[in-house]
C-alpha atoms as a PDB file:
ATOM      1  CA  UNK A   1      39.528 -69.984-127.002  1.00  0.00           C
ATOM      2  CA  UNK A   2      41.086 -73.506-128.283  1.00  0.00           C
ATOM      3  CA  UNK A   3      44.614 -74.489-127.681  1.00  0.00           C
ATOM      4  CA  UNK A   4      45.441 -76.144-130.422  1.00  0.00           C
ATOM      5  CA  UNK A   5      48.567 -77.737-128.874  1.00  0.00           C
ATOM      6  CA  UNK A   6      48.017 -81.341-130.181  1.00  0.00           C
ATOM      7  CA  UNK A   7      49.240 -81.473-133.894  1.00  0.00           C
ATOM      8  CA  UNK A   8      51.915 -83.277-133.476  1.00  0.00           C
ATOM      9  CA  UNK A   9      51.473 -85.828-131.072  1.00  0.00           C
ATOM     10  CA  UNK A  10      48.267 -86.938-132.465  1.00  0.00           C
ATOM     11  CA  UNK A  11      49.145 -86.629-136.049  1.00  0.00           C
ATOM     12  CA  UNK A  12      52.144 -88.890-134.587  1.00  0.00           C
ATOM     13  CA  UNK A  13      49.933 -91.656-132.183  1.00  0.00           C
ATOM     14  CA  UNK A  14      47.682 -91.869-135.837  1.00  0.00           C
ATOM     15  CA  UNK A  15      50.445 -93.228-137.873  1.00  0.00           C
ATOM     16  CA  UNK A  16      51.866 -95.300-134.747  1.00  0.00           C
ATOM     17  CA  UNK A  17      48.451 -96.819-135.250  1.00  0.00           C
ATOM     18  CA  UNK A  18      48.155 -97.184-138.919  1.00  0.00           C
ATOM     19  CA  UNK A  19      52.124 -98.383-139.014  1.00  0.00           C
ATOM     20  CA  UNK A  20      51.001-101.208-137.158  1.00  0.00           C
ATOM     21  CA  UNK A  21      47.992-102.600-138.971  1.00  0.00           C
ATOM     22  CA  UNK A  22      49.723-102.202-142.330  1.00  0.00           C
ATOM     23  CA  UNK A  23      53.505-103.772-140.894  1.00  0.00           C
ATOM     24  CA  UNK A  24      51.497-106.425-138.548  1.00  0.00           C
ATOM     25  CA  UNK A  25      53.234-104.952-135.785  1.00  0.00           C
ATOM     26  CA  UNK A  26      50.167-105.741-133.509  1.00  0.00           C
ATOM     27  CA  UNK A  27      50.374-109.692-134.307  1.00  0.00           C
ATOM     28  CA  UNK A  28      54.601-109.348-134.119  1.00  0.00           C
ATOM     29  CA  UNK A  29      54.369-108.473-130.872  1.00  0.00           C
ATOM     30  CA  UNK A  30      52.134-111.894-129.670  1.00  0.00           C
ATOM     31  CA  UNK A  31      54.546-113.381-131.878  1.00  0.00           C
ATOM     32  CA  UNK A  32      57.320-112.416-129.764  1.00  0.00           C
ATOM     33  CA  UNK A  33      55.560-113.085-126.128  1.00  0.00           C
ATOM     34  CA  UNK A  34      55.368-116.616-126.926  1.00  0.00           C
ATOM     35  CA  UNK A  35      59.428-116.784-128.019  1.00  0.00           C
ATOM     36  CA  UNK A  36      58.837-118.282-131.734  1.00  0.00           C
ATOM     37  CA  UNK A  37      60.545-116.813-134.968  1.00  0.00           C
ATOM     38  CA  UNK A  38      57.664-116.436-137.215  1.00  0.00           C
ATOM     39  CA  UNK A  39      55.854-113.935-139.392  1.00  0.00           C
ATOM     40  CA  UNK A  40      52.121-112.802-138.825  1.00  0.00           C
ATOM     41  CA  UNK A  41      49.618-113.948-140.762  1.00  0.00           C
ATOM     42  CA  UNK A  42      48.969-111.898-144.283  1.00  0.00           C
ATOM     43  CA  UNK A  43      52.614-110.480-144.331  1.00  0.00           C
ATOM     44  CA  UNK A  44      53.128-110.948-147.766  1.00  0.00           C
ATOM     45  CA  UNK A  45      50.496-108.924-148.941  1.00  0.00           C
ATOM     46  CA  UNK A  46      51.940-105.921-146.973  1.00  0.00           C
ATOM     47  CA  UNK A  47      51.554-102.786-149.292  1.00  0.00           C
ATOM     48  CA  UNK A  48      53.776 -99.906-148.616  1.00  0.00           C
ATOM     49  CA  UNK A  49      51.719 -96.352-147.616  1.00  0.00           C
ATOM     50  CA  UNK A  50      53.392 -94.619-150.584  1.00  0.00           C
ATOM     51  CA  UNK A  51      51.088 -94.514-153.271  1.00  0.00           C
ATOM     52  CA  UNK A  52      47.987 -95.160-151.112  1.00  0.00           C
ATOM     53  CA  UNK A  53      45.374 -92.566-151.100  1.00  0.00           C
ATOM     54  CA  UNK A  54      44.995 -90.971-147.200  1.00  0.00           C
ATOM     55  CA  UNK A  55      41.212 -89.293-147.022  1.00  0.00           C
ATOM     56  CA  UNK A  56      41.985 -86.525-143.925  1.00  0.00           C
ATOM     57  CA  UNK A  57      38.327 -85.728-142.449  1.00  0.00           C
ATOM     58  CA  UNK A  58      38.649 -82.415-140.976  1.00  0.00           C
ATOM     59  CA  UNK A  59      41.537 -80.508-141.964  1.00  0.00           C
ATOM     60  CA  UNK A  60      42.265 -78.102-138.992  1.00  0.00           C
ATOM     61  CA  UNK A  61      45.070 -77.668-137.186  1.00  0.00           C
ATOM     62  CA  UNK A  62      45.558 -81.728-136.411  1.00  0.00           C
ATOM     63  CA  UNK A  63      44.320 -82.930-139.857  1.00  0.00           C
ATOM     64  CA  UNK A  64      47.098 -80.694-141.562  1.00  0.00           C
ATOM     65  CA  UNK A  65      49.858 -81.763-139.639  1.00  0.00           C
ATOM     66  CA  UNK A  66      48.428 -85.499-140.486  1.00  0.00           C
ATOM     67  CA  UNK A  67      48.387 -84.039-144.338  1.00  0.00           C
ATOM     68  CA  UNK A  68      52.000 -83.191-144.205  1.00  0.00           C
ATOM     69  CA  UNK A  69      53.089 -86.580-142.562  1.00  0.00           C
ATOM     70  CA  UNK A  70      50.973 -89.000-144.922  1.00  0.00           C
ATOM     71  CA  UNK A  71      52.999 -86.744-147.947  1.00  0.00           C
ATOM     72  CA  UNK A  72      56.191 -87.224-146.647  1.00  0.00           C
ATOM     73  CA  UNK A  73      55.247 -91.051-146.531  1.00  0.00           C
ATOM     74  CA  UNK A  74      54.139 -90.293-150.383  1.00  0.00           C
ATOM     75  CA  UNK A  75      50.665 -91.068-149.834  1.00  0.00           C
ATOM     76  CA  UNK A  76      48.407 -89.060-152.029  1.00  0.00           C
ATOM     77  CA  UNK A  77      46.348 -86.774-149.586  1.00  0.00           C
ATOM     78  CA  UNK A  78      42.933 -85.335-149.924  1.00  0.00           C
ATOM     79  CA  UNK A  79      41.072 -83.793-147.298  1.00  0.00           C
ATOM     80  CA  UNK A  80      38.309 -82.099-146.252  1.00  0.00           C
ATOM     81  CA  UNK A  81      37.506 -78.934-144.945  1.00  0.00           C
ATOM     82  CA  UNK A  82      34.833 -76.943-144.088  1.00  0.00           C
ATOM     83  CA  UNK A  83      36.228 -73.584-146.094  1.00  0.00           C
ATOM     84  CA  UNK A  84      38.931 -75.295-148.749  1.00  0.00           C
ATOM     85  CA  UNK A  85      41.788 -73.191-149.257  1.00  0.00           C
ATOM     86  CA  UNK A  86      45.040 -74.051-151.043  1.00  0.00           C
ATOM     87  CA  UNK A  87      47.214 -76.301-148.732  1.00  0.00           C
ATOM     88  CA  UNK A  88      50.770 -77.737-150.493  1.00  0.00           C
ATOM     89  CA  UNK A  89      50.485 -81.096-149.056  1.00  0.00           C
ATOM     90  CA  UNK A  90      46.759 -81.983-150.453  1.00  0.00           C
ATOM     91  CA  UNK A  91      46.390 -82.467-153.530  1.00  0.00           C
ATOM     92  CA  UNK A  92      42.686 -81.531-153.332  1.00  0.00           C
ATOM     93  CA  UNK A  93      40.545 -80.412-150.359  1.00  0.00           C
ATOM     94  CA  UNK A  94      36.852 -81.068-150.803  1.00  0.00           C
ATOM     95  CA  UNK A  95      34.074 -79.189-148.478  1.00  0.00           C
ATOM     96  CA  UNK A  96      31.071 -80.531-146.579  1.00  0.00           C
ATOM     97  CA  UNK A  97      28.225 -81.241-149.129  1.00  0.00           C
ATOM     98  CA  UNK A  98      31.411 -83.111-151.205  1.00  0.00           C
ATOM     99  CA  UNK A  99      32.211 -86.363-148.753  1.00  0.00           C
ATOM    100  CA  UNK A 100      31.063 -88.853-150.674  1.00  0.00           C
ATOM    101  CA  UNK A 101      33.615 -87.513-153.192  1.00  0.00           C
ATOM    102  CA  UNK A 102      36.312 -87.336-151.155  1.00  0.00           C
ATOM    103  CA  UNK A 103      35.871 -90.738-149.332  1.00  0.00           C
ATOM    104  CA  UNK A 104      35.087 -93.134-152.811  1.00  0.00           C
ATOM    105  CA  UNK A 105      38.171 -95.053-153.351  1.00  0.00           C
ATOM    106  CA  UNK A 106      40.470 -93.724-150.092  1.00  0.00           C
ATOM    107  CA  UNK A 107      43.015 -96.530-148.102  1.00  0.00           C
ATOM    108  CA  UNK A 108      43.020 -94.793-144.922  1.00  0.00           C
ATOM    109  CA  UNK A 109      40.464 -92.670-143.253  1.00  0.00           C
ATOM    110  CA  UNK A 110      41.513 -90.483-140.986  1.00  0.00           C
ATOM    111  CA  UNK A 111      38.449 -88.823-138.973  1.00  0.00           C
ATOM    112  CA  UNK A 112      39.268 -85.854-136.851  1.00  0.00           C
ATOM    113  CA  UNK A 113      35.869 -84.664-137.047  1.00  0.00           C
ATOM    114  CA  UNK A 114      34.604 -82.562-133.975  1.00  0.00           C
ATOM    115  CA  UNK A 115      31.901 -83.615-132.128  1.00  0.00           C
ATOM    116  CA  UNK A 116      28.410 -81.458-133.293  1.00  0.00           C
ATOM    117  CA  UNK A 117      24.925 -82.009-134.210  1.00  0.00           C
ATOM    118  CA  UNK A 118      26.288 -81.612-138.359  1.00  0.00           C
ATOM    119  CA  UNK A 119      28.677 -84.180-137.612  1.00  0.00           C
ATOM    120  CA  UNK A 120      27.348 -86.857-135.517  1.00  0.00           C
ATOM    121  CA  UNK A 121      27.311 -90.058-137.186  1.00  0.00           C
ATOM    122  CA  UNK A 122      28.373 -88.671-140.118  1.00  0.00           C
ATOM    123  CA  UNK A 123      30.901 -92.228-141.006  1.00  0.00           C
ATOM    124  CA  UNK A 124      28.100 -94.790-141.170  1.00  0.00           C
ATOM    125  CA  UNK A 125      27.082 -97.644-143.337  1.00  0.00           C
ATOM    126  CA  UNK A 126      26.672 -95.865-146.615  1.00  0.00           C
ATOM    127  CA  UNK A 127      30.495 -93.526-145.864  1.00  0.00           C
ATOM    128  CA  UNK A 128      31.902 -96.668-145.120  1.00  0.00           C
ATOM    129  CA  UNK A 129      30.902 -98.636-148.248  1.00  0.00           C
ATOM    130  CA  UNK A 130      32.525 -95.689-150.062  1.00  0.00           C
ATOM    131  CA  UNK A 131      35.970 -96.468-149.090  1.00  0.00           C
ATOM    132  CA  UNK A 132      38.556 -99.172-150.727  1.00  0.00           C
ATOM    133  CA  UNK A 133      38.304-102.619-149.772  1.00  0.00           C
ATOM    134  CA  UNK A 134      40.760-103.257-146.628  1.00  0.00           C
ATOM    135  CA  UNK A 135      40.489 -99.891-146.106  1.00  0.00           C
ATOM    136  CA  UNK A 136      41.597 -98.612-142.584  1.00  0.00           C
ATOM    137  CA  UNK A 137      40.054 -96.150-140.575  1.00  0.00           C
ATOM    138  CA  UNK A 138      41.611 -93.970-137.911  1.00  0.00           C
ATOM    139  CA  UNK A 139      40.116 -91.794-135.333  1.00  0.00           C
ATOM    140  CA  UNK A 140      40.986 -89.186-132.898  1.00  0.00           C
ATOM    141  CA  UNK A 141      38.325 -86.381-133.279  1.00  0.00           C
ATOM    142  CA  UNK A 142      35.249 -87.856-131.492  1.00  0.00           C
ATOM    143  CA  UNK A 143      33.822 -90.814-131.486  1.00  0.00           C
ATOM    144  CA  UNK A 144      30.051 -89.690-132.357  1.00  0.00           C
ATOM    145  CA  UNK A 145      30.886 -88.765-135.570  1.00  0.00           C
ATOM    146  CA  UNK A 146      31.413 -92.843-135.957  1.00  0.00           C
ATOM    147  CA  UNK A 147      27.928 -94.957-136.390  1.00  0.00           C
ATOM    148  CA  UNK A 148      29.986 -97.884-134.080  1.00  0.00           C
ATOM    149  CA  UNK A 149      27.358-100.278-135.474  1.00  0.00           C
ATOM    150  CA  UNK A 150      28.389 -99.573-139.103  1.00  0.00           C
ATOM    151  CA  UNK A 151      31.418 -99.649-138.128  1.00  0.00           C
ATOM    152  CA  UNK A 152      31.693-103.267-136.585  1.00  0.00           C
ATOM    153  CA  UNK A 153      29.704-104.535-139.237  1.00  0.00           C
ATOM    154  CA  UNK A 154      32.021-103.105-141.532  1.00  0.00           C
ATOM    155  CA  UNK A 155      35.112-104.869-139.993  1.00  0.00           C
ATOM    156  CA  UNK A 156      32.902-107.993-139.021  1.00  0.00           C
ATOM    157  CA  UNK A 157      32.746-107.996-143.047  1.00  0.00           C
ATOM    158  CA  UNK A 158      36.034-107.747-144.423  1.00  0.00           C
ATOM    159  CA  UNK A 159      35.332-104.527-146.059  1.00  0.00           C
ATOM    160  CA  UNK A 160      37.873-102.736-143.861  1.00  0.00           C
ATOM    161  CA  UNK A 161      41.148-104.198-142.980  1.00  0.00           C
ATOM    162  CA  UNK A 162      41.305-102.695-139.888  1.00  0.00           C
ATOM    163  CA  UNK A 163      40.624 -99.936-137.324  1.00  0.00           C
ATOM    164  CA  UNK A 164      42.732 -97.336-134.869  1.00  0.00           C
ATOM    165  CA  UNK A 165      40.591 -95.705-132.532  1.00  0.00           C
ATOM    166  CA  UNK A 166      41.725 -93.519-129.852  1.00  0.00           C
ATOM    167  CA  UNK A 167      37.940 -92.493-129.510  1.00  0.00           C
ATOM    168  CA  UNK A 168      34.802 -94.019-129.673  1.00  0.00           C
ATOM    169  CA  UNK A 169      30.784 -93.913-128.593  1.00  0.00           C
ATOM    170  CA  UNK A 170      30.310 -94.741-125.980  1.00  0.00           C
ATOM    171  CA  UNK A 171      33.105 -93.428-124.858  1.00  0.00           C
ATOM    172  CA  UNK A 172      34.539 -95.297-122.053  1.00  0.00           C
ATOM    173  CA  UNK A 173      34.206 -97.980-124.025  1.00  0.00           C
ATOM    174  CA  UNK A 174      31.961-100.650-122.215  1.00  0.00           C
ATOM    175  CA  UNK A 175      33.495-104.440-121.227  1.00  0.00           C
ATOM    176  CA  UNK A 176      32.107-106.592-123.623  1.00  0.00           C
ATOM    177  CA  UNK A 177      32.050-104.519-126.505  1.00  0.00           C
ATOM    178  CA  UNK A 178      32.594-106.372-129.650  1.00  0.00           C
ATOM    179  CA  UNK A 179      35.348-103.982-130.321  1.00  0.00           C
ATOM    180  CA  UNK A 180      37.794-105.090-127.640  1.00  0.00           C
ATOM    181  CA  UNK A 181      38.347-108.619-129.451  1.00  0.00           C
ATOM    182  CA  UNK A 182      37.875-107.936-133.175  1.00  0.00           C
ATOM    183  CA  UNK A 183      41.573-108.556-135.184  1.00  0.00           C
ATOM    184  CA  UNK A 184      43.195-105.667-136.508  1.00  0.00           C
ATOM    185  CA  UNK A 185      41.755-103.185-133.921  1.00  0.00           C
ATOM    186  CA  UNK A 186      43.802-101.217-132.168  1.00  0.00           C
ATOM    187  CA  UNK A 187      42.171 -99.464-129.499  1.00  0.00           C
ATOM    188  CA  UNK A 188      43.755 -96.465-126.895  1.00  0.00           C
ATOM    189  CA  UNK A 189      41.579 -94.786-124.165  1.00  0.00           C
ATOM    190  CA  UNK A 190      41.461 -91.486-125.684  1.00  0.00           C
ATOM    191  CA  UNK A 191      44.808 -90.032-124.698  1.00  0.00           C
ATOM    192  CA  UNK A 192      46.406 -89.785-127.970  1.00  0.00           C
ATOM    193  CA  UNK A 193      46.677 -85.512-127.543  1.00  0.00           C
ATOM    194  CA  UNK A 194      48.622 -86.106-123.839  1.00  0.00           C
ATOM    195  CA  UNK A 195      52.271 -84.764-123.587  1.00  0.00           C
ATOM    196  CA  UNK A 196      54.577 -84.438-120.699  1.00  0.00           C
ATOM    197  CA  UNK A 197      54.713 -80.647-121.053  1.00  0.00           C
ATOM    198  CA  UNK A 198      50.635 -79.972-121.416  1.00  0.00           C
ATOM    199  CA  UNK A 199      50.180 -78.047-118.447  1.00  0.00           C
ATOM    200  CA  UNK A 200      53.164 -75.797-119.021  1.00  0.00           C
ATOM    201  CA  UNK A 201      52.296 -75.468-122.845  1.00  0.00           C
ATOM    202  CA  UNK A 202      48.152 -74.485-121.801  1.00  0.00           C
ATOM    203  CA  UNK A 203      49.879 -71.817-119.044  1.00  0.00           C
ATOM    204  CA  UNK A 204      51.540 -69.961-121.658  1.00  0.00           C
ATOM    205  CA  UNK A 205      48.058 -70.156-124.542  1.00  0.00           C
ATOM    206  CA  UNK A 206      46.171 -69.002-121.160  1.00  0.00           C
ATOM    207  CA  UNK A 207      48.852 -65.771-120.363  1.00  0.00           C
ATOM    208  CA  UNK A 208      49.108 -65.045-123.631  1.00  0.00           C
ATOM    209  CA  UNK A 209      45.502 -64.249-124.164  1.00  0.00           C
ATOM    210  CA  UNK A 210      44.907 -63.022-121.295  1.00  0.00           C
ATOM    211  CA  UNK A 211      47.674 -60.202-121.918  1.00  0.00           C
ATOM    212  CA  UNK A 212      45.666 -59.358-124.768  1.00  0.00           C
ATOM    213  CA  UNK A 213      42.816 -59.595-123.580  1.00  0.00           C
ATOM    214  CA  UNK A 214      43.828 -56.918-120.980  1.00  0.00           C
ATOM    215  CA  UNK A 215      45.282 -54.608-123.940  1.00  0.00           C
ATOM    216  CA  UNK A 216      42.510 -55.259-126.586  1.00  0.00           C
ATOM    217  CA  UNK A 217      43.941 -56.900-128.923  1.00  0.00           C
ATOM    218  CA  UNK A 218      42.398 -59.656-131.032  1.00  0.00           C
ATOM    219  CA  UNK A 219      42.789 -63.380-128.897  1.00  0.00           C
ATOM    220  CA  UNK A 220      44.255 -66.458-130.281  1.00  0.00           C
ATOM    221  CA  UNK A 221      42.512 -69.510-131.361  1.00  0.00           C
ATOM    222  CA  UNK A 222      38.983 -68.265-130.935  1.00  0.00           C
ATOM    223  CA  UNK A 223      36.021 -70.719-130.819  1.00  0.00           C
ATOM    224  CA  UNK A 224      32.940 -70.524-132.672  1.00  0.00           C
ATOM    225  CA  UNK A 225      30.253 -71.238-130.278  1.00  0.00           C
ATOM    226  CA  UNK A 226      27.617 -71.492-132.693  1.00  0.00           C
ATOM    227  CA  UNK A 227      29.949 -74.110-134.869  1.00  0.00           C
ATOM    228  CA  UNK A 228      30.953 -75.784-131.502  1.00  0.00           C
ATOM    229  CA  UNK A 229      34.716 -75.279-132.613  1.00  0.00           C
END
């Protein structure tokens, strides 16, 4: 069984992320360290997320708590889903054989993809191309659904405006990795699910199932071991 405790912290750490690439946050900060009253770089063409179109790449428990957050921003959320059902705060889920679809035209991408055989490198060179120009991509699934490559090349470019990646392959990241200097990355050693209360929250999924488990009754949160989730 899952645990599926993580919704809201991640869905939270995602759009700490993306708040900072679109408010220059990141380059406030160095701003600030060196004592000078200035504004970052590109500041004017700040666009608001409301009205921006937020692509959510695996709508589970995590990517809908993500789909209700970008709404209340008033971003206009699509998603996809491996079974689409009817979900209030998408406007339109897509399923697996539709991702080019889905990902033509999006702002943000926001890729909490497990990590499978189906899914591994499944946001490479030709997904990338799909999205907006300055379009920024998030991740906190795992990081071999990513084609890194691509994905520096795709920054390295200008076609994306910038990454937040909580994940990546390889994962630990290695020194040296072009991705620890690019601009507009924002980079966090894969602890975005992490809460103060994890242990005591996992106790209570673990009793829980294991009362009815002992009284045969159907378990919580069950994986699929031949999906891998």
């Amino acid at each position: 069984t899952a645990s599926h405790i993580h919704a809201e912290q991640i869905s939270e750490h995602l759009f700490g992320m993306l708040l900072m690439l679109t408010h220059h946050l990141g380059e406030a900060w160095e701003i600030q360290r060196q004592g000078v009253w200035k504004s970052p770089a590109g500041v004017k063409e700040t666009r608001p997320l409301a009205g921006r179109r937020l692509w959510g790449l695996g709508l589970g428990v995590i990517g809908a708590a993500c789909a209700r957050v970008g709404r209340s921003f008033g971003m206009s959320v699509v998603g996809l889903r491996r079974r689409p059902v009817a979900d209030p705060c998408c406007e339109h889920e897509y399923g697996p054989d539709q991702l080019a679809d889905g990902l033509r035209g999006a702002d943000v991408l926001m890729n909490l993809l497990p990590g499978t055989e189906q899914t591994r490198g499944m946001i490479g060179r030709d997904a990338l191309a799909l999205l907006a120009e300055g379009a920024i991509v998030l991740s906190a699934g795992r990081g071999s659904t990513t084609d890194t490559d691509a994905l520096v090349a795709a920054l390295s470019s200008g076609k994306l405006g910038g990454a937040g990646l909580d994940v990546t392959d390889p994962e630990p990241l290695p020194p040296g990795h072009p991705l620890w200097s690019m601009p507009r990355v924002i980079i966090t050693s894969h602890y975005s699910g992490v809460i103060s209360d994890y242990a005591r929250r996992t106790d209570e999924l673990f009793l829980e199932n294991l009362r009815r488990y002992r009284n045969g009754a159907e378990l919580r949160d069950v994986v699929d071991p031949k999906l891998g989730y």
